[in-house]
Protein backbone atom coordinates (compact mmCIF):
# COMPACT_ATOMS: atom_id res chain seq x y z
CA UNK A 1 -5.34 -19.84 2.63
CA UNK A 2 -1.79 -20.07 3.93
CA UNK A 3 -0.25 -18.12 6.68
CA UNK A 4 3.06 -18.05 8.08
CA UNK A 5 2.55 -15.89 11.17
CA UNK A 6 3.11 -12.24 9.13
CA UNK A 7 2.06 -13.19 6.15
CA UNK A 8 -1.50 -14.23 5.21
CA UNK A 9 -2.10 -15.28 1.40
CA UNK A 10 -5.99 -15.80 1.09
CA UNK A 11 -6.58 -16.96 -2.53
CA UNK A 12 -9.92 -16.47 -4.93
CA UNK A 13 -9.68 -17.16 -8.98
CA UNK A 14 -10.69 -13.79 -9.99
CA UNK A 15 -8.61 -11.93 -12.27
CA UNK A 16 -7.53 -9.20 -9.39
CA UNK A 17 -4.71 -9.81 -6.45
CA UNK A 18 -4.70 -7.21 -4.08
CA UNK A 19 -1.60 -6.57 -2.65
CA UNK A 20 -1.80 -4.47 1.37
CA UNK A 21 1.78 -4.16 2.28
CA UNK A 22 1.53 -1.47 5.09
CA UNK A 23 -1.23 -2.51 7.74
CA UNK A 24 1.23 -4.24 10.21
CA UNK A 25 2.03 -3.22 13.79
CA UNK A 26 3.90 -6.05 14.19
CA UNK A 27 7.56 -4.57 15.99
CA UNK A 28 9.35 -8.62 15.41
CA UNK A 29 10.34 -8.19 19.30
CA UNK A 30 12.34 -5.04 18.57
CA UNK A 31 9.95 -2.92 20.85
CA UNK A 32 12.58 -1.56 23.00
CA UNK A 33 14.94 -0.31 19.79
CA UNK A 34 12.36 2.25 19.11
CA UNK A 35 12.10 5.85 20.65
CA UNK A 36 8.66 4.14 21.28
CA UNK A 37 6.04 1.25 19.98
CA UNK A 38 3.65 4.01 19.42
CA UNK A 39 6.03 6.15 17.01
CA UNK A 40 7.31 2.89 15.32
CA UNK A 41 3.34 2.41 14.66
CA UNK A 42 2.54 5.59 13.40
CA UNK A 43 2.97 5.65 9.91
CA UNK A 44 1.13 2.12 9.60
CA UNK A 45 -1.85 2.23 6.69
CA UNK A 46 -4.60 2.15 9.67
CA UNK A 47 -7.54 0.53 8.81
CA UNK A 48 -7.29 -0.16 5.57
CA UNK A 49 -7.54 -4.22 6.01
CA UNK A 50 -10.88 -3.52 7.14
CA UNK A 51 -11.52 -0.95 4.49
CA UNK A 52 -10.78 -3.50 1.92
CA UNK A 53 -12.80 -6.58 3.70
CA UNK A 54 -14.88 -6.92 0.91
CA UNK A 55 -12.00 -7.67 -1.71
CA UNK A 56 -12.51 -11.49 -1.34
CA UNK A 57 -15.75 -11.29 -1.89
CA UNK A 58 -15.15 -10.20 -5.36
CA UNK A 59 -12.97 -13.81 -5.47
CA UNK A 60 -10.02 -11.20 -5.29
CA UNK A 61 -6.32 -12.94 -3.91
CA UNK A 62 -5.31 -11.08 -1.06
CA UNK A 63 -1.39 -10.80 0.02
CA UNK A 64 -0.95 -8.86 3.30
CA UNK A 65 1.73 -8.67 6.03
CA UNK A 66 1.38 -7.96 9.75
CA UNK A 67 4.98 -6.47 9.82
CA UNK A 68 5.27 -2.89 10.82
CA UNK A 69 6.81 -0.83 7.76
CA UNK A 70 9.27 0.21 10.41
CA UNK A 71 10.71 -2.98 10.30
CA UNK A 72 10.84 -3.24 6.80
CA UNK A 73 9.39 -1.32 3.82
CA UNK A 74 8.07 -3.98 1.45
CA UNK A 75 7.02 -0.90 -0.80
CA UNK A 76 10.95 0.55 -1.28
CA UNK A 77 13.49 -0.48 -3.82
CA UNK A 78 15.37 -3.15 -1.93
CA UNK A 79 19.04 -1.76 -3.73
CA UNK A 80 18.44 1.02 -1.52
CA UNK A 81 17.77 3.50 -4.66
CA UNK A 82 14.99 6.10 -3.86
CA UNK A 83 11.86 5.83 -5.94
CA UNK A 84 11.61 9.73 -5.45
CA UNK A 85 14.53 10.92 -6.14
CA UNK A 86 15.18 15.14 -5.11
CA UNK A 87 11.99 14.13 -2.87
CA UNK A 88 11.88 13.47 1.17
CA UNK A 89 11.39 9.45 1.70
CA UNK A 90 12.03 7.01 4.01
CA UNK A 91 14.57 3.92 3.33
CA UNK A 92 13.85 0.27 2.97
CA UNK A 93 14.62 -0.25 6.72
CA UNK A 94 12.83 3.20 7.89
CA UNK A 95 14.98 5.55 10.60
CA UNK A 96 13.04 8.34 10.57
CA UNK A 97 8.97 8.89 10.26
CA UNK A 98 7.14 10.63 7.75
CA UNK A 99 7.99 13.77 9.60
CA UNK A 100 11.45 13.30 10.01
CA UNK A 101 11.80 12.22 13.41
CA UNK A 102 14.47 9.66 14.62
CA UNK A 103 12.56 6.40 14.96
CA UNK A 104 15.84 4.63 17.25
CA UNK A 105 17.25 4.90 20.52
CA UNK A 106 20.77 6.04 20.01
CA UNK A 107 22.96 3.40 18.53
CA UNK A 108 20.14 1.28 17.96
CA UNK A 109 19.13 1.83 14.03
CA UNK A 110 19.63 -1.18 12.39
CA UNK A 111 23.62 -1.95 10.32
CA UNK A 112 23.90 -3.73 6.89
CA UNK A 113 23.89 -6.78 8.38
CA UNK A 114 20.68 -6.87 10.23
CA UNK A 115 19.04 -4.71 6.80
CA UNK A 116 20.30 -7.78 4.89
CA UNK A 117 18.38 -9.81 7.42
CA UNK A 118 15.44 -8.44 7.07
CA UNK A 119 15.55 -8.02 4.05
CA UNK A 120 15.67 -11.83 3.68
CA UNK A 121 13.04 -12.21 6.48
CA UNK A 122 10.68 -10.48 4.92
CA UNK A 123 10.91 -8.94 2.26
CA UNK A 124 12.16 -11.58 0.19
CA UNK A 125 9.53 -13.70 1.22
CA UNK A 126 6.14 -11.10 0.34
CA UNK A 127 7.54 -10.43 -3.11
CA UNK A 128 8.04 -14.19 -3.68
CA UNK A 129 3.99 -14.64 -2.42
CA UNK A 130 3.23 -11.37 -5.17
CA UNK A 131 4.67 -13.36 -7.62
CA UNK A 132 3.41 -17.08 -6.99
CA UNK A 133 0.18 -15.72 -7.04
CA UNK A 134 0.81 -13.31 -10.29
CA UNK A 135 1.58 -16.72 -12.00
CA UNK A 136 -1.29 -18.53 -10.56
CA UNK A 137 -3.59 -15.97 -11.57
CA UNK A 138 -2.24 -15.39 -15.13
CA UNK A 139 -2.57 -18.91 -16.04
CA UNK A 140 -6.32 -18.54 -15.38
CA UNK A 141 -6.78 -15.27 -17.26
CA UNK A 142 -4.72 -13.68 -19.72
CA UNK A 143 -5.10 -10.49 -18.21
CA UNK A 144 -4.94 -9.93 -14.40
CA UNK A 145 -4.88 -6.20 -12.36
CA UNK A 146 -2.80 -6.00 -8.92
CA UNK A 147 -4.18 -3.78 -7.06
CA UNK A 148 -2.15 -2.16 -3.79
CA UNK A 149 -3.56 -0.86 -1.24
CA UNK A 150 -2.15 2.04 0.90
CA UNK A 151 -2.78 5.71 2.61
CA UNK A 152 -1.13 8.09 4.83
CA UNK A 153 -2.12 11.13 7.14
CA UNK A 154 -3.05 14.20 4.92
CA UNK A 155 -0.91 16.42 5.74
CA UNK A 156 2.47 15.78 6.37
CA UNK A 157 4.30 18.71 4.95
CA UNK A 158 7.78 16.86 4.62
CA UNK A 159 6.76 14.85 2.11
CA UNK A 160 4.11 16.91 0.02
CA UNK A 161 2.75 20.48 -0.06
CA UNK A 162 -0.66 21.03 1.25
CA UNK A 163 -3.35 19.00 1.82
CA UNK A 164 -3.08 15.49 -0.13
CA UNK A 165 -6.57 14.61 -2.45
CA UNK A 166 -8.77 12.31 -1.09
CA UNK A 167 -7.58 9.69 -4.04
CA UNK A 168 -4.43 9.46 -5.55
CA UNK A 169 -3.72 6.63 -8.52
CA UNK A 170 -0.15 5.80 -9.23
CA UNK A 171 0.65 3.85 -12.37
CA UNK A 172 4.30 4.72 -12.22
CA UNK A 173 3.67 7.05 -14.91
CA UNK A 174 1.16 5.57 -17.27
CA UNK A 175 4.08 2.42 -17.35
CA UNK A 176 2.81 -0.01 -14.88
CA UNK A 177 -1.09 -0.57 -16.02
CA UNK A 178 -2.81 0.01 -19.92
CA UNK A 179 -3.84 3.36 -20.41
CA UNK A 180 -7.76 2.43 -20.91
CA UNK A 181 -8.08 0.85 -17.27
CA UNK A 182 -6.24 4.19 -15.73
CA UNK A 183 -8.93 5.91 -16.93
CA UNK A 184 -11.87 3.90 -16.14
CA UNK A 185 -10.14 4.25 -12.63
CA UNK A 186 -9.29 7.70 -12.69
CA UNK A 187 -12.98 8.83 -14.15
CA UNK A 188 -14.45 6.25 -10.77
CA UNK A 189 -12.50 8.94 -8.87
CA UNK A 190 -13.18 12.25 -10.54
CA UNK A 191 -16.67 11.16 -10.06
CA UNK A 192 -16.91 11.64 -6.58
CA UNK A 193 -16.01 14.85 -6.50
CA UNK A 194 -13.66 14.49 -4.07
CA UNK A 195 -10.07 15.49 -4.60
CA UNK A 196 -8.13 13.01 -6.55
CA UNK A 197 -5.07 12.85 -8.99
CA UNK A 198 -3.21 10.36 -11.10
CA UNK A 199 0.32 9.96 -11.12
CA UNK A 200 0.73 13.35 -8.63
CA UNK A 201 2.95 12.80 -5.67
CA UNK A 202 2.62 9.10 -5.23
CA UNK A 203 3.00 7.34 -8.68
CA UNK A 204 3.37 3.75 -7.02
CA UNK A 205 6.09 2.36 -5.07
CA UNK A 206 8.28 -0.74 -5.80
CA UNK A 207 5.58 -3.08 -5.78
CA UNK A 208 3.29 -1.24 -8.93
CA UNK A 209 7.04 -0.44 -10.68
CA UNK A 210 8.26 -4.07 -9.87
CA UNK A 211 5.56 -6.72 -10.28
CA UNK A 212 3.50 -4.14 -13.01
CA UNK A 213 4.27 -6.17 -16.23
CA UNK A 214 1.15 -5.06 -19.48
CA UNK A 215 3.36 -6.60 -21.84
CA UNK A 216 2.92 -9.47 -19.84
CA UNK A 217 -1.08 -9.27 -19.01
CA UNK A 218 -0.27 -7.76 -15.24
CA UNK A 219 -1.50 -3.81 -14.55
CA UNK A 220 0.10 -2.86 -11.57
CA UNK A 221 -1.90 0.20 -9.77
CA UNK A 222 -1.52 2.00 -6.34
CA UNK A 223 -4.20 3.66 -4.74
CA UNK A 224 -2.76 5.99 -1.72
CA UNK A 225 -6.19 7.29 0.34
CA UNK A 226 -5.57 10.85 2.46
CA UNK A 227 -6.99 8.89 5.78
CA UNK A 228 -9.34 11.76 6.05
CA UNK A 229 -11.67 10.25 3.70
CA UNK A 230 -12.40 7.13 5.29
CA UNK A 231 -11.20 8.16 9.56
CA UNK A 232 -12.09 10.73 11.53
CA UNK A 233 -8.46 12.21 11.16
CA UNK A 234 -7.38 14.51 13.80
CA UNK A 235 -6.48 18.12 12.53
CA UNK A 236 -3.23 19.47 13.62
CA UNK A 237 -0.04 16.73 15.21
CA UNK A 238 -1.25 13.32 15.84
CA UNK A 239 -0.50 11.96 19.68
CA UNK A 240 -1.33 8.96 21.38
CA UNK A 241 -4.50 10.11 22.87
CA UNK A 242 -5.72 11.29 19.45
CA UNK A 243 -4.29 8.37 16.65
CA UNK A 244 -4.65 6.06 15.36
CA UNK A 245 -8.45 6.87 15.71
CA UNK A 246 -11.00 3.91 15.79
CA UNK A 247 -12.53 2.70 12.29
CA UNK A 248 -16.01 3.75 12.14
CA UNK A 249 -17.86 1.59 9.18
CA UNK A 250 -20.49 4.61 8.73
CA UNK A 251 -18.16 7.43 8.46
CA UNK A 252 -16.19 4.79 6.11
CA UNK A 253 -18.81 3.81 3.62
CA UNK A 254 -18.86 6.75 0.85
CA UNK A 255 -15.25 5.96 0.71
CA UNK A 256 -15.67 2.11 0.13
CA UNK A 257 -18.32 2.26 -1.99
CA UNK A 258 -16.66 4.13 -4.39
CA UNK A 259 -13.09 1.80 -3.40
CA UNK A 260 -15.90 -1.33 -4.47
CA UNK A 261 -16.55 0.25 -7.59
CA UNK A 262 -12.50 1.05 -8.64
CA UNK A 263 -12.12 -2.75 -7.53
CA UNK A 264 -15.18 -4.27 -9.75
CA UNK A 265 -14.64 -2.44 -12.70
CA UNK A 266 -10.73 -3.49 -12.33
CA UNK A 267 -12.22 -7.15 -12.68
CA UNK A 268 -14.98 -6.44 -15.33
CA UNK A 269 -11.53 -4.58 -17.43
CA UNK A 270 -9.56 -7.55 -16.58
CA UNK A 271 -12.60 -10.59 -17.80
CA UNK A 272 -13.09 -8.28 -20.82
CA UNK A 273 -9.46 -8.70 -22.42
CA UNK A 274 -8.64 -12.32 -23.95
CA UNK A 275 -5.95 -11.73 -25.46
């Protein structure tokens, strides 16, 4: 294990590396730039750490910072160049939330300069873990999944129409993973009969499109969870009396059961190809 303060590499030998970019409320002592801590910590992944405990066990690497996304999106193109293009995002160094709403105090957004620093801060410095452990892990197996972990509130109608499926698989359009573990994946989901999709409105961010290398023996997939399906999400606008709600384990468990499954048959895919 190695940690840095934000960023916590705990390392197994199996063929998966689970990558869970978005769980930090850590503000890096820029608390009082923000319209508030609580809005800064909003859009954070809540939970899903805890939803994923059980990835080690499986001798899965785990990469995970402790930074909020509001500092920096490790998930964004870091040119700047939206992975959604015609589509309602937020930038590599977020202003706004999900719903649009400034995230600074007046003239306190961050310049070019302190983007830059960030960017070196942290950013720099996850993908660089990603890919020391990428080719740790390959020279062990000649196939290897990454695996990142994310989910947002399920309705948030800037971004996407409607109520967002339970599951939703991005392989940045069938490029990022082989076809034959998308659908091992994608047939885990369907058979839940919950609401899923693959490759809908999330098709994975800059870590599946970046790091997500099959000609190279690494399949990249995202999995973004409607928080509904593993928290008691609040119906309606989310406050600070009402979110982030508390993780219950019980309410949880359908959801991580099935999250188990995706994440065992992603290592019995991965031990299966030697070549």
């Amino acid at each position: 294990m190695s940690d840095s303060s934000w960023l916590t590499v705990n390392r197994g030998d199996a063929p998966l590396l689970v990558s869970i970019p978005h769980t930090g409320t850590g503000l890096a002592g820029l608390d009082g730039s923000f319209v508030s801590p609580w809005l800064a910590r909003r859009d954070t992944d809540w939970w899903i750490e805890q939803l994923y405990d059980f990835a080690g066990e499986l001798g899965a690497t785990v990469v995970r910072t402790t930074v909020s996304r509001s500092i920096i999106d490790v998930n964004r193109d870091p040119s700047g160049v939206s992975l959604y293009p015609g589509q309602a995002t937020t930038e590599l160094c977020p202003t706004t939330t999900f719903d649009g709403e400034a995230l600074y105090k007046e003239g306190q957004a961050p310049d070019d300069n302190e983007v830059a620093r960030r960017r070196a801060t942290y950013f720099e410095p996850y993908h660089a873990a990603l890919e020391k452990e990428v080719a740790r892990l390959r020279a062990l197996h000649p196939q290897i999944v990454l695996y990142d972990c994310h989910s947002i509130r399920s309705v948030i109608p800037r971004l996407f129409e409607g109520k967002l499926p339970l599951f939703n698989l991005g392989t940045n359009s069938g490029t990022s993973a082989d076809p034959a573990l998308q659908d091992q994946v994608a047939a885990l989901m369907a058979a839940t009969g919950r609401p899923s999709v693959v490759n809908g409105r999330f098709k994975g961010g800059w870590i599946t499109r970046h790091h997500g290398r099959p000609e190279h023996g690494v399949h990249a997939l995202q999995m973004e969870l409607s928080c509904r399906g593993y928290m008691l999400e609040p119906e309606g606008k989310v406050a600070p009396s009402n979110w982030p709600s508390r993780y219950d384990p019980a309410f949880a468990a359908p959801m991580r059961a099935t999250l188990t499954k995706i994440l065992e048959t992603a290592l019995a895919w991965a031990g299966s190809r030697h070549s």
